[in-house]
C-alpha atoms as a PDB file:
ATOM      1  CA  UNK A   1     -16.646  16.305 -10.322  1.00  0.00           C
ATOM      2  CA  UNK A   2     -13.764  15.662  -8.257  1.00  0.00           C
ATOM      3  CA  UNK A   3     -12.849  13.796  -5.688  1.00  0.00           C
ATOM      4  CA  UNK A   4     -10.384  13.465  -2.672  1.00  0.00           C
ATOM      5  CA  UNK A   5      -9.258   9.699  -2.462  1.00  0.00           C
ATOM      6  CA  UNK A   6      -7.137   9.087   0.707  1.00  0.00           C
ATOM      7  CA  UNK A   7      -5.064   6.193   2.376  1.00  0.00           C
ATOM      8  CA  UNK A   8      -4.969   5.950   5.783  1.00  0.00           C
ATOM      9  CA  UNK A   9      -2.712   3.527   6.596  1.00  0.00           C
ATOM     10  CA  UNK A  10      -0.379   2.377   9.947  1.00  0.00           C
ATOM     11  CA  UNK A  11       2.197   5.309  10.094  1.00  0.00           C
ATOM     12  CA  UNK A  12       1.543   7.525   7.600  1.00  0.00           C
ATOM     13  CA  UNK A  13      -1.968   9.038   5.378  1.00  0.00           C
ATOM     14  CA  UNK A  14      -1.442   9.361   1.542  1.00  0.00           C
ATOM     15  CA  UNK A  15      -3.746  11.657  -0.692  1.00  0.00           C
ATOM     16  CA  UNK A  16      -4.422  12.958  -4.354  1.00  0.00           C
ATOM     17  CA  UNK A  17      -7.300  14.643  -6.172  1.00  0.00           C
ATOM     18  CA  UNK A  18      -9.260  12.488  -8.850  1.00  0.00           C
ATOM     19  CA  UNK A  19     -11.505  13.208 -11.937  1.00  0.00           C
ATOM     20  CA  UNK A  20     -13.314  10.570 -13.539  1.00  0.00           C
ATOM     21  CA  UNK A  21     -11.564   8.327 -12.153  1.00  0.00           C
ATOM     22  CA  UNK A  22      -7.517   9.046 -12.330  1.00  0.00           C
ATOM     23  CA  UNK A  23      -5.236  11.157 -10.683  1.00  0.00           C
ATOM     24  CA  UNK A  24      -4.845  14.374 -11.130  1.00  0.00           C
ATOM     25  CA  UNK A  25      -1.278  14.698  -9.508  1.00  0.00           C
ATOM     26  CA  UNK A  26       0.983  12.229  -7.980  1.00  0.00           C
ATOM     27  CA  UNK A  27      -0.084  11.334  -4.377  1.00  0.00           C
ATOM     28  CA  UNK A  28       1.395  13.157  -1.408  1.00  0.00           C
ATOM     29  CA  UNK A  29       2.026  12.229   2.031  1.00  0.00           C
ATOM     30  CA  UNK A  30       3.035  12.941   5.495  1.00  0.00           C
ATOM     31  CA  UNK A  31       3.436  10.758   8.607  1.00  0.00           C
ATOM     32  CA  UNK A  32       0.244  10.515  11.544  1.00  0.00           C
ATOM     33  CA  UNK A  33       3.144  12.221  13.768  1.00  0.00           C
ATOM     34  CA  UNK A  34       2.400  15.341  11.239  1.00  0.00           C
ATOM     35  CA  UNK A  35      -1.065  15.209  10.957  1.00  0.00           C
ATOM     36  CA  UNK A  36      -1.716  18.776  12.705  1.00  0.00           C
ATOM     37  CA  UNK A  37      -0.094  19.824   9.536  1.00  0.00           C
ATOM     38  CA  UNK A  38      -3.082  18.104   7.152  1.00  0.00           C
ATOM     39  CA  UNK A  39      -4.928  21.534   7.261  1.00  0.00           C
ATOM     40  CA  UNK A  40      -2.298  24.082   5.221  1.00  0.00           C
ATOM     41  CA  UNK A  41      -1.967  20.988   2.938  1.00  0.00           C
ATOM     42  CA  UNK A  42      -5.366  20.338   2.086  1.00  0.00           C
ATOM     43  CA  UNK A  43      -6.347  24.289   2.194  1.00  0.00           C
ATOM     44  CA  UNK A  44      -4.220  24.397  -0.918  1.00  0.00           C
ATOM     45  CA  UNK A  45      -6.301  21.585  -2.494  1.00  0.00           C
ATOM     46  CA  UNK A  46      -9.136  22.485  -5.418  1.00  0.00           C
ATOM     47  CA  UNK A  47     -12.375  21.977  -3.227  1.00  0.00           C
ATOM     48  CA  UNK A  48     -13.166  18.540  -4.199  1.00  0.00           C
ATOM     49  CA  UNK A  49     -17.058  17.361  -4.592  1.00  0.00           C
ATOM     50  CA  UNK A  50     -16.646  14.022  -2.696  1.00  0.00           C
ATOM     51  CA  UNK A  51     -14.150  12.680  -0.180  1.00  0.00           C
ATOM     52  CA  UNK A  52     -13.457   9.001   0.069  1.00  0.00           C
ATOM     53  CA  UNK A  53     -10.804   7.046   2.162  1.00  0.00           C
ATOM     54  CA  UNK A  54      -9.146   3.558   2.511  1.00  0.00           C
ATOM     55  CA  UNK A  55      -7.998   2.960   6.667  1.00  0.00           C
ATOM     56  CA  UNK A  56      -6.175   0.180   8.130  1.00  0.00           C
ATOM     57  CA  UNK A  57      -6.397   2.331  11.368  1.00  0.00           C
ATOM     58  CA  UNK A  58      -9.541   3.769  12.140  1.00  0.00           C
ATOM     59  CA  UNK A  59      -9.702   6.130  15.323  1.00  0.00           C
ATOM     60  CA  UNK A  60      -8.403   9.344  15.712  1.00  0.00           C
ATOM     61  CA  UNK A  61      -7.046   9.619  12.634  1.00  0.00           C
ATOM     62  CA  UNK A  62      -9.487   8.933  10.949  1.00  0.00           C
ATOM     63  CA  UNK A  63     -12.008  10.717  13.156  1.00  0.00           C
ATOM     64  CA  UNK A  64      -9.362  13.967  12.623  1.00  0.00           C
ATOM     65  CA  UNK A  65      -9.465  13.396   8.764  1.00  0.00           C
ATOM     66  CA  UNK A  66     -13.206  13.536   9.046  1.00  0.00           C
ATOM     67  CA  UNK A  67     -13.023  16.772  10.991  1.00  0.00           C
ATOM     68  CA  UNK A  68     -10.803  18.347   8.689  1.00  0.00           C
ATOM     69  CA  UNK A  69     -13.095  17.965   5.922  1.00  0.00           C
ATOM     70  CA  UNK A  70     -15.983  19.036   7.320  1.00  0.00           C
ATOM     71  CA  UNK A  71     -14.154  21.983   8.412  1.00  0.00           C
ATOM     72  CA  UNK A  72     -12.646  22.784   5.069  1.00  0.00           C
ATOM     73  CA  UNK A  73     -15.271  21.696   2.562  1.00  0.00           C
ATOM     74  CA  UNK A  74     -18.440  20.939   4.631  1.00  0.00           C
ATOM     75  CA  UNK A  75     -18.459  17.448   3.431  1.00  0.00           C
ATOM     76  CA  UNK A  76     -18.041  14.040   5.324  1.00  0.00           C
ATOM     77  CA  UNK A  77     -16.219  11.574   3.900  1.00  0.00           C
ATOM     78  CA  UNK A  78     -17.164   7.674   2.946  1.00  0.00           C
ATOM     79  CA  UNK A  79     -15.131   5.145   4.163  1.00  0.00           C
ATOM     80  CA  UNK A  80     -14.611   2.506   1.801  1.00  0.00           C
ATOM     81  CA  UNK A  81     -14.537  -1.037   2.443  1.00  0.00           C
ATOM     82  CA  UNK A  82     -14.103  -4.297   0.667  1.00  0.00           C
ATOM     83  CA  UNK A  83     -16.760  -5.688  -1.424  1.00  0.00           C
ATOM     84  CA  UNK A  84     -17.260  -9.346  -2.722  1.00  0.00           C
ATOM     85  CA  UNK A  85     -16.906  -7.944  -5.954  1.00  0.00           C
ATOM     86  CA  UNK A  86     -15.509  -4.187  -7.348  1.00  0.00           C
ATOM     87  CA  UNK A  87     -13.767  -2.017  -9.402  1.00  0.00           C
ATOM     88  CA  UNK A  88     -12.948  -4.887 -11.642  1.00  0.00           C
ATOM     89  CA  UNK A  89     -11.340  -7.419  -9.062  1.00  0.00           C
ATOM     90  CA  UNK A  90     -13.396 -10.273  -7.676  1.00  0.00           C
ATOM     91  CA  UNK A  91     -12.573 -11.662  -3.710  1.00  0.00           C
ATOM     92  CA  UNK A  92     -11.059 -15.066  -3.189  1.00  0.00           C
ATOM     93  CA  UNK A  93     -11.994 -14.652   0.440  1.00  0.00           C
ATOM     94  CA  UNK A  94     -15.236 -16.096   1.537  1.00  0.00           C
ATOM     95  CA  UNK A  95     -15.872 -13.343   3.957  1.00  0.00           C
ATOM     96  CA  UNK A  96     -14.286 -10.200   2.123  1.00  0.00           C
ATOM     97  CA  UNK A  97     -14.209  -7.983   5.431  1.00  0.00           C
ATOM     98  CA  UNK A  98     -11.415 -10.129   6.200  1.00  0.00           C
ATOM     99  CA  UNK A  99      -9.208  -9.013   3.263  1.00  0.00           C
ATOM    100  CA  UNK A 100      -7.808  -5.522   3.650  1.00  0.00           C
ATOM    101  CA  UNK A 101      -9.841  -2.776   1.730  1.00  0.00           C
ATOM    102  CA  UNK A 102      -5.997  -1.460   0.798  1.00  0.00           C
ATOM    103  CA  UNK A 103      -5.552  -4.895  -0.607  1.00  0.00           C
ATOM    104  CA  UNK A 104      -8.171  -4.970  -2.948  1.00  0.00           C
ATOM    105  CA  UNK A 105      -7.588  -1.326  -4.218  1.00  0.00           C
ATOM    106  CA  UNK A 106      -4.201  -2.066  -4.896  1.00  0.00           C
ATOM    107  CA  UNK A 107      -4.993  -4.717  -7.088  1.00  0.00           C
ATOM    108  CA  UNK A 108      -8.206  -2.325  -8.884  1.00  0.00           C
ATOM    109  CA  UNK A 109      -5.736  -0.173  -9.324  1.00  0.00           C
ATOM    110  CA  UNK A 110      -3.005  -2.894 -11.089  1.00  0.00           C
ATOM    111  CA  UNK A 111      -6.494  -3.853 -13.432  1.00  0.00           C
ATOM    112  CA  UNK A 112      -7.300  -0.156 -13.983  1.00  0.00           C
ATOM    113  CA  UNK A 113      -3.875  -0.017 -15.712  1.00  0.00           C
ATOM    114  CA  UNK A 114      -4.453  -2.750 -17.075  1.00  0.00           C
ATOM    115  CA  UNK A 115      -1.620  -4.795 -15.285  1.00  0.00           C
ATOM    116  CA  UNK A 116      -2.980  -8.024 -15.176  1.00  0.00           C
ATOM    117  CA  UNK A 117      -2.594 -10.828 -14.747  1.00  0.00           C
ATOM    118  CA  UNK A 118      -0.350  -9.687 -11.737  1.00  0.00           C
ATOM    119  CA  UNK A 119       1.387 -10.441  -8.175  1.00  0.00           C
ATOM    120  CA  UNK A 120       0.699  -7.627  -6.381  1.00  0.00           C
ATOM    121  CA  UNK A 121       2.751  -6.481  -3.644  1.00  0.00           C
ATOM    122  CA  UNK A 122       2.080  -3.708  -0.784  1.00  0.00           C
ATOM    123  CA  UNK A 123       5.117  -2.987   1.124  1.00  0.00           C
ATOM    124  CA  UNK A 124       4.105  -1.345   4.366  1.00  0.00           C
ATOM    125  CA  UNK A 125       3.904  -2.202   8.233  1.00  0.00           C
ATOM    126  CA  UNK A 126       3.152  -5.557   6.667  1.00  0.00           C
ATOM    127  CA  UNK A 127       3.599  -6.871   3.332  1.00  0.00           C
ATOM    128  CA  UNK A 128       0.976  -8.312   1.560  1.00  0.00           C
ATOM    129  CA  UNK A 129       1.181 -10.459  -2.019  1.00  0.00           C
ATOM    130  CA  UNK A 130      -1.900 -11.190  -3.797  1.00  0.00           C
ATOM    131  CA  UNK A 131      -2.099 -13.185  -7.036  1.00  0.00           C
ATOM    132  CA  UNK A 132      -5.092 -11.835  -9.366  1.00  0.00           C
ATOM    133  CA  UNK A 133      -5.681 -13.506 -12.822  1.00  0.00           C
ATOM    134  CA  UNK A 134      -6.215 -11.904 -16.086  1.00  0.00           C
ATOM    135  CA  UNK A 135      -9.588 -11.751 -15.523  1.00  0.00           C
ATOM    136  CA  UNK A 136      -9.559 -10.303 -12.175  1.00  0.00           C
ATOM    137  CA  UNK A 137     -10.236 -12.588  -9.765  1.00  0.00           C
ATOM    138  CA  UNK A 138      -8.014 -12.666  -7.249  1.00  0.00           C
ATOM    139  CA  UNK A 139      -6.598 -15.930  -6.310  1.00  0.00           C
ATOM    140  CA  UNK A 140      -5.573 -15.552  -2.912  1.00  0.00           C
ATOM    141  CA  UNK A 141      -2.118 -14.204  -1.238  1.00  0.00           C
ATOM    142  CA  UNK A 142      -0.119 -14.242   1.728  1.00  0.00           C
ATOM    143  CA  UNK A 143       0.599 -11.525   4.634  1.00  0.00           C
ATOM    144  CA  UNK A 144       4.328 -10.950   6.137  1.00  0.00           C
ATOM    145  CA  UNK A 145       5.938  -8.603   8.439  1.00  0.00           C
ATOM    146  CA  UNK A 146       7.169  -5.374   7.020  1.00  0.00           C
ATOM    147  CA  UNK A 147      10.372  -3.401   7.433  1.00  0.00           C
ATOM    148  CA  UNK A 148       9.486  -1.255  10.021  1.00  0.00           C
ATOM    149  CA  UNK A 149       7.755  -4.144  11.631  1.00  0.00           C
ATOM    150  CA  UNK A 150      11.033  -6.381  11.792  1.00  0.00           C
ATOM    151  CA  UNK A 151      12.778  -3.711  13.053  1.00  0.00           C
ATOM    152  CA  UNK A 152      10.223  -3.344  16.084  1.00  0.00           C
ATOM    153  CA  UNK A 153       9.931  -6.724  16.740  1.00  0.00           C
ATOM    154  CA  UNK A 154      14.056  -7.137  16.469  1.00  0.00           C
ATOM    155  CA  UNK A 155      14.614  -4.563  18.733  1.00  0.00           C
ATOM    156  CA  UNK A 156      11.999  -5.811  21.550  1.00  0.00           C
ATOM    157  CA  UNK A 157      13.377  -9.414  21.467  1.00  0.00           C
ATOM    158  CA  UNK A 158      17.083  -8.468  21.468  1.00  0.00           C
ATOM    159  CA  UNK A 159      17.926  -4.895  23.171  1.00  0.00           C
ATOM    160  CA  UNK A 160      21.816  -5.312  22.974  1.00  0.00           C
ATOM    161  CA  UNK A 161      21.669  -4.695  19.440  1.00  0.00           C
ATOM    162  CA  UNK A 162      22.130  -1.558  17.323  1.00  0.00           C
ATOM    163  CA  UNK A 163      19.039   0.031  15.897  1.00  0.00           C
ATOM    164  CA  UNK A 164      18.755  -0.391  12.121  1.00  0.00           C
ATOM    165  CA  UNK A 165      19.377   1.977   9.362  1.00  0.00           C
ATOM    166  CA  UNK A 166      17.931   0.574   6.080  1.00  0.00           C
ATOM    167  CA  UNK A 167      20.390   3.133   3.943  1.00  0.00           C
ATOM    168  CA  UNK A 168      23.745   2.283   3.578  1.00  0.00           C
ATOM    169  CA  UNK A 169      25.628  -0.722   2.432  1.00  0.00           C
ATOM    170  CA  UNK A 170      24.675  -3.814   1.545  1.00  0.00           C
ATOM    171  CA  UNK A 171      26.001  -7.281   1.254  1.00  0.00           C
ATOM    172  CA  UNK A 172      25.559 -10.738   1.473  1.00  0.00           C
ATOM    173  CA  UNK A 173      29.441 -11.287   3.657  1.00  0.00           C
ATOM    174  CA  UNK A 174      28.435  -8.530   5.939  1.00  0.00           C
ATOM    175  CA  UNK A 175      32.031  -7.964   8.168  1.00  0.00           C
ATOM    176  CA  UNK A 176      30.331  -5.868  10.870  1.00  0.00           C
ATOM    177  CA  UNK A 177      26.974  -6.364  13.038  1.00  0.00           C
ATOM    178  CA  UNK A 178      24.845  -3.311  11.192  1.00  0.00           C
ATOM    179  CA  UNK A 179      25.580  -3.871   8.163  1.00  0.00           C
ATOM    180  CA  UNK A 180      24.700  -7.381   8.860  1.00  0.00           C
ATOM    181  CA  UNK A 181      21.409  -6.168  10.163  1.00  0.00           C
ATOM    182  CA  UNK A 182      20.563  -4.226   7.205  1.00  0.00           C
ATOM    183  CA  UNK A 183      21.156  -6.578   4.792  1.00  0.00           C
ATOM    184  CA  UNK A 184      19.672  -9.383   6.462  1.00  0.00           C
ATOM    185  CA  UNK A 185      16.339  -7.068   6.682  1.00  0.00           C
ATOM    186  CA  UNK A 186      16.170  -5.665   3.092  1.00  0.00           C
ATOM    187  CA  UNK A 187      18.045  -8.237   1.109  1.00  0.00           C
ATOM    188  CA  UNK A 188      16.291 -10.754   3.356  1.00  0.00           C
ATOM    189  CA  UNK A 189      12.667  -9.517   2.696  1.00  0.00           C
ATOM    190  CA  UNK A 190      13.708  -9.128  -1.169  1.00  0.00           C
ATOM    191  CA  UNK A 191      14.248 -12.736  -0.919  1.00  0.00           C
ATOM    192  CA  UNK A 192      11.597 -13.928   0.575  1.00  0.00           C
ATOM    193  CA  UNK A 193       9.118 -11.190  -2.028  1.00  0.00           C
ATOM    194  CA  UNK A 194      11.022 -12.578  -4.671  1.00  0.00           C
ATOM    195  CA  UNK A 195      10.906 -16.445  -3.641  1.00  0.00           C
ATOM    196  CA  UNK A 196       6.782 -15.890  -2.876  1.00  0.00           C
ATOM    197  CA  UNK A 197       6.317 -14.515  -6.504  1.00  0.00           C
ATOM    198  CA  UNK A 198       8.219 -17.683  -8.087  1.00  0.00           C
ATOM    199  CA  UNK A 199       5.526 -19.937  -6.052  1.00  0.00           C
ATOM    200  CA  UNK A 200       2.597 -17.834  -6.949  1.00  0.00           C
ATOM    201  CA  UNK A 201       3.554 -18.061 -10.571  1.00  0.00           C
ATOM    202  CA  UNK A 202       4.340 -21.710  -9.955  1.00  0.00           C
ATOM    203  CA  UNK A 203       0.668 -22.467  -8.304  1.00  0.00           C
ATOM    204  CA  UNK A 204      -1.310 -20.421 -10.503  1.00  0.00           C
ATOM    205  CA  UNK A 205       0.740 -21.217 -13.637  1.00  0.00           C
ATOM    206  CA  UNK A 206      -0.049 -18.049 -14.622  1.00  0.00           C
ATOM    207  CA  UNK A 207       3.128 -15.527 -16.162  1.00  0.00           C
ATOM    208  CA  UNK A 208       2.311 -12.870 -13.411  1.00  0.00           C
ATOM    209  CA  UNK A 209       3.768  -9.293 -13.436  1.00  0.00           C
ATOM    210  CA  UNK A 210       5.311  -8.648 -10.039  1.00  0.00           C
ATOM    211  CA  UNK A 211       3.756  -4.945  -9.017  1.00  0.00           C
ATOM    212  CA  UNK A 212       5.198  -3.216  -5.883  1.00  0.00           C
ATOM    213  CA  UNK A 213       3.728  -0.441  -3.969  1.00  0.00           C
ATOM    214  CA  UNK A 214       3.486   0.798  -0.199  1.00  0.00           C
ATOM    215  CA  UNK A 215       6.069   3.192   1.925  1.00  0.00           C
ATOM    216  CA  UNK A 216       8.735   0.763   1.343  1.00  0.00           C
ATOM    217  CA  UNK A 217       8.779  -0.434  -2.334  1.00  0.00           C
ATOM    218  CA  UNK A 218      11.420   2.105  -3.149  1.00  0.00           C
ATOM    219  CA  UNK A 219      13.744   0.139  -0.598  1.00  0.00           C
ATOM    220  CA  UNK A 220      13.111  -2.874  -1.939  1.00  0.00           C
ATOM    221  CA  UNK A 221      12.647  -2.105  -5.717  1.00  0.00           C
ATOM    222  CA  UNK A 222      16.004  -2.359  -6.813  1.00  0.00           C
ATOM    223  CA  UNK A 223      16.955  -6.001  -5.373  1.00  0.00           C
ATOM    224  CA  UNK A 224      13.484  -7.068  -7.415  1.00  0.00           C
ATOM    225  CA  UNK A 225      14.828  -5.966 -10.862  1.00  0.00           C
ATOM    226  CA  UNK A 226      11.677  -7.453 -12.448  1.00  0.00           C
ATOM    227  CA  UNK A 227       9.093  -5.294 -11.320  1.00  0.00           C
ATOM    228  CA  UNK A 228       6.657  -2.287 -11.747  1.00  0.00           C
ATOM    229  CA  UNK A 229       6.796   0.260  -9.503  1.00  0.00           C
ATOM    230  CA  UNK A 230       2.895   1.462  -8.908  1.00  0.00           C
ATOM    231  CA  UNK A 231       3.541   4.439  -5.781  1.00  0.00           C
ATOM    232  CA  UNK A 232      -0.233   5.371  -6.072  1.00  0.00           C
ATOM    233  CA  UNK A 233      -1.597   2.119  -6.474  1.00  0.00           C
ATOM    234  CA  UNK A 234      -3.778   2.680  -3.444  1.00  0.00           C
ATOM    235  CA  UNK A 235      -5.133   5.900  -4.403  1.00  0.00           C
ATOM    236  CA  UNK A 236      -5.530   5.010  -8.143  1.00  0.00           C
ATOM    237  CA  UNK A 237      -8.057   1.781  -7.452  1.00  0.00           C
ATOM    238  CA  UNK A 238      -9.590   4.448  -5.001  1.00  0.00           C
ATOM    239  CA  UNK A 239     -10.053   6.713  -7.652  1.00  0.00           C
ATOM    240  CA  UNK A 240     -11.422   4.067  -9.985  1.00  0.00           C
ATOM    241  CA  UNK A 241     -13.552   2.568  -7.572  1.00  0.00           C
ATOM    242  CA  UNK A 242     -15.279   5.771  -6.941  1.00  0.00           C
ATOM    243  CA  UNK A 243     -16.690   5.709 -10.527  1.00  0.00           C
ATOM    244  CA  UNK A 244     -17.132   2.023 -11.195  1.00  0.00           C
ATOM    245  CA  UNK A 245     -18.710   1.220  -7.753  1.00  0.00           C
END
């Protein structure tokens, strides 16, 4: 029995086949801007038994994800959506439809792995960092503006300024105002990941791996020489979830 386990997040909707609970292939991907272009992808898919998504957007893409697979495999998917308690991970939050359903896959995923006890971090339109114990309760975490969120807001506040390329050089005695920019947004962000993992571990007293995943981990990754890069993390709690839930 397989299933289709997919992440809709802010810009862009991840996806991957599943069997008993793992991947079956590395997740792939393609922007909302490209989502006309979901249909030759998926056609090529093994017709899956279930389908199952994660949205921090729901709307018309995820109405259009529906209609795709009713179109392709006559099935409509489940949305999936944060529990008090799943997959291995137990909420901090008192109300746990206020905590991100990508949240709390990301860290069933770091416990399916077997990752814990762990600082998780998702590194998309915003960056979230959630502490979960060896056990798997999840202690709590804290929400800050991503990359392509900086840039946005950046570029609203002060128009004079040049728009920001995240590759290319950088440097902490920046002699020029884009690479200034640049650093100050990824080496800046690494900083402050870096500085909120040191507290975490600090508070909880706990010796916490750090675990990065999202769109922009791989920017961020190598100023944050400690950690585990987790791509699928997402899809792989999904995919766990959907046989332990």
């Amino acid at each position: 029995m397989t299933t289709l386990v997919i992440d809709i997040g802010n810009s862009r909707i991840k996806w991957a086949i599943a069997d008993r609970g793992h991947l079956l292939a590395p997740g792939e991907a393609c922007p909302h801007s490209a989502i006309d272009a979901l249909h030759g992808h998926w056609a090529r898919l093994p017709p899956p038994t279930a389908v199952r998504y994660v949205t921090t957007a729901p709307g018309p893409i995820s109405a259009r994800v529906t209609e795709l697979s009713q179109t392709l495999w006559g099935i409509t998917p489940r949305r999936v959506r944060t529990p008090k308690e799943g997959a291995g991970i137990r909420i901090a939050y008192p109300d746990p439809g206020q905590l991100g359903t990508d949240r709390w896959l990301a860290m069933a995923g770091a416990a399916a792995r077997g990752l814990l006890p762990a600082c998780i971090v998702d590194c998309g339109s915003a960056i979230t960092v959630d502490a979960v114990n060896p056990h798997g309760h999840h202690l709590g975490g804290v929400i800050l503006a991503g990359l392509a969120t900086q840039q946005l807001g950046l570029a609203q506040r002060t128009p004079g300024l040049p728009p920001i390329d995240v590759e290319g050089e950088l440097t902490h005695l920046a002699t020029d105002t884009r690479t200034g920019l640049r650093s100050g947004l990824v080496l800046g962000t690494a900083a402050s990941v870096e500085g909120l993992y040191n507290r975490l571990q600090a508070a909880t007293e706990l010796d916490l791996r750090l675990v990065l995943t999202g769109g922009d981990a791989e920017t961020l990754r190598p100023h944050l020489p400690a950690s585990l890069h987790a791509p699928d993390l997402v899809l792989e709690g999904l995919a766990h979830g959907a046989v332990s839930t």
